[in-house]
Protein backbone atom coordinates (compact mmCIF):
# COMPACT_ATOMS: atom_id res chain seq x y z
CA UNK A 1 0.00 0.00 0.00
CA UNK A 2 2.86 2.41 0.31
CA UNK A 3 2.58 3.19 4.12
CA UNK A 4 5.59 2.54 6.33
CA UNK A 5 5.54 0.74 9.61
CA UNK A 6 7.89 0.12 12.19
CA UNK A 7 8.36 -3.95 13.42
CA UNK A 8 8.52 -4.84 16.67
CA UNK A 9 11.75 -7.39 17.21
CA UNK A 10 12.26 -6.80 21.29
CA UNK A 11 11.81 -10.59 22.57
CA UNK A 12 9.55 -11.81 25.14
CA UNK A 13 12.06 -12.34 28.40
CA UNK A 14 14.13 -15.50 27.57
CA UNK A 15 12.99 -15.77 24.18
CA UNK A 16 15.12 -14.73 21.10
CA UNK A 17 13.01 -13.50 17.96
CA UNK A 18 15.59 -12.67 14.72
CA UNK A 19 18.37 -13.90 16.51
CA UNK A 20 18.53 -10.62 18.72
CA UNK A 21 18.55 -10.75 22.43
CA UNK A 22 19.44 -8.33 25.27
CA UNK A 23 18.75 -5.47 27.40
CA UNK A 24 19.92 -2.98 25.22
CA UNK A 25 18.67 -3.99 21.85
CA UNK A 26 16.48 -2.36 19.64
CA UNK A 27 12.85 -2.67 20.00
CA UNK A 28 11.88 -2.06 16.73
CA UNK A 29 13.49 -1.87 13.34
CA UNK A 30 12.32 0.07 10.09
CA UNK A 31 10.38 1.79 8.62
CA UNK A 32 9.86 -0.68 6.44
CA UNK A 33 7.14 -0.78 3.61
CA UNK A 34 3.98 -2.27 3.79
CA UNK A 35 3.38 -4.14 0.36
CA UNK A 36 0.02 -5.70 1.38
CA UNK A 37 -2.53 -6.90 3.56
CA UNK A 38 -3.18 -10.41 4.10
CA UNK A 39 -6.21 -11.59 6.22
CA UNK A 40 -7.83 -9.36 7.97
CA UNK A 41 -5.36 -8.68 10.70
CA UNK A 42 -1.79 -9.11 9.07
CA UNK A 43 0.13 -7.29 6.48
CA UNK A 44 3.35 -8.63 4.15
CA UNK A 45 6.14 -6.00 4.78
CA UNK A 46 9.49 -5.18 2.81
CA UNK A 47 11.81 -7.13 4.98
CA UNK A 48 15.51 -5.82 4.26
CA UNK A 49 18.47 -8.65 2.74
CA UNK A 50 19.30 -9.75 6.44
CA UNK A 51 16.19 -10.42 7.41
CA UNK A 52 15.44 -12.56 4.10
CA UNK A 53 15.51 -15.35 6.13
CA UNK A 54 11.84 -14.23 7.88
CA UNK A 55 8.26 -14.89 7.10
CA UNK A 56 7.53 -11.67 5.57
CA UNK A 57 4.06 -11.55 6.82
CA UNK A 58 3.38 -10.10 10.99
CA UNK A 59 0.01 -9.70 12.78
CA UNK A 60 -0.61 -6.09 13.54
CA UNK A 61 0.03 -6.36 17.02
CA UNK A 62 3.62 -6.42 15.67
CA UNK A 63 3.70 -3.38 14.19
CA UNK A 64 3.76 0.30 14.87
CA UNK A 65 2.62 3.45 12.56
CA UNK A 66 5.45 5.48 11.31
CA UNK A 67 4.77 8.69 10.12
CA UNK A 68 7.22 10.30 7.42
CA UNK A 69 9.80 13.14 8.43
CA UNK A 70 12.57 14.63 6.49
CA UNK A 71 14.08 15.11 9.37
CA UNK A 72 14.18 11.15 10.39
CA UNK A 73 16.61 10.45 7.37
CA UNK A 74 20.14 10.06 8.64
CA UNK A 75 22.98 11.59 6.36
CA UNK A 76 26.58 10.96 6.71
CA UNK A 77 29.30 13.29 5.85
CA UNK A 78 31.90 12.48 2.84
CA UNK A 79 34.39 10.20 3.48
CA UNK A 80 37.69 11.07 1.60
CA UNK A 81 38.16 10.55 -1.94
CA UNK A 82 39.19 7.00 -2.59
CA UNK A 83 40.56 8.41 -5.82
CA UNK A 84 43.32 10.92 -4.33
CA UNK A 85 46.40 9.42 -3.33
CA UNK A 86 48.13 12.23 -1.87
């Protein structure tokens, strides 16, 4: 559909979901894009290349609205040139 959605990937205490466990981990990854819905109560997402691995479908309880902001895009300053050798 075009929306964006964050996934929730914090585990349950003592259980591991996408291989990511601890204190300190993230509790959500994305925004990822919702490509459609499926059943009345799940929707097939975008998953990125190291999550291929995953069902790409998640019941809604899973997921949390993400709203776009240009400022939410992170840009990183220009490394050196690889092609100057002085």
């Amino acid at each position: 559909t075009g929306d964006h959605v964050f996934l929730k990937v914090s585990p349950a205490r003592g259980v591991r979901r996408f291989g990511i466990k601890g204190k300190l981990s993230r509790r959500f990854i994305g925004p990822l894009e919702i490509l459609d819905r499926v059943g009345e109560v799940s929707y097939r997402l975008a998953l990125p290349p190291q999550l291929s691995h995953v069902h790409d479908v998640f019941h809604v309880s899973l997921l949390r609205g993400y709203k776009y902001h240009p400022l939410h895009v992170i840009s990183y300053p220009a490394g050196p040139d690889p092609n100057n050798f002085s």
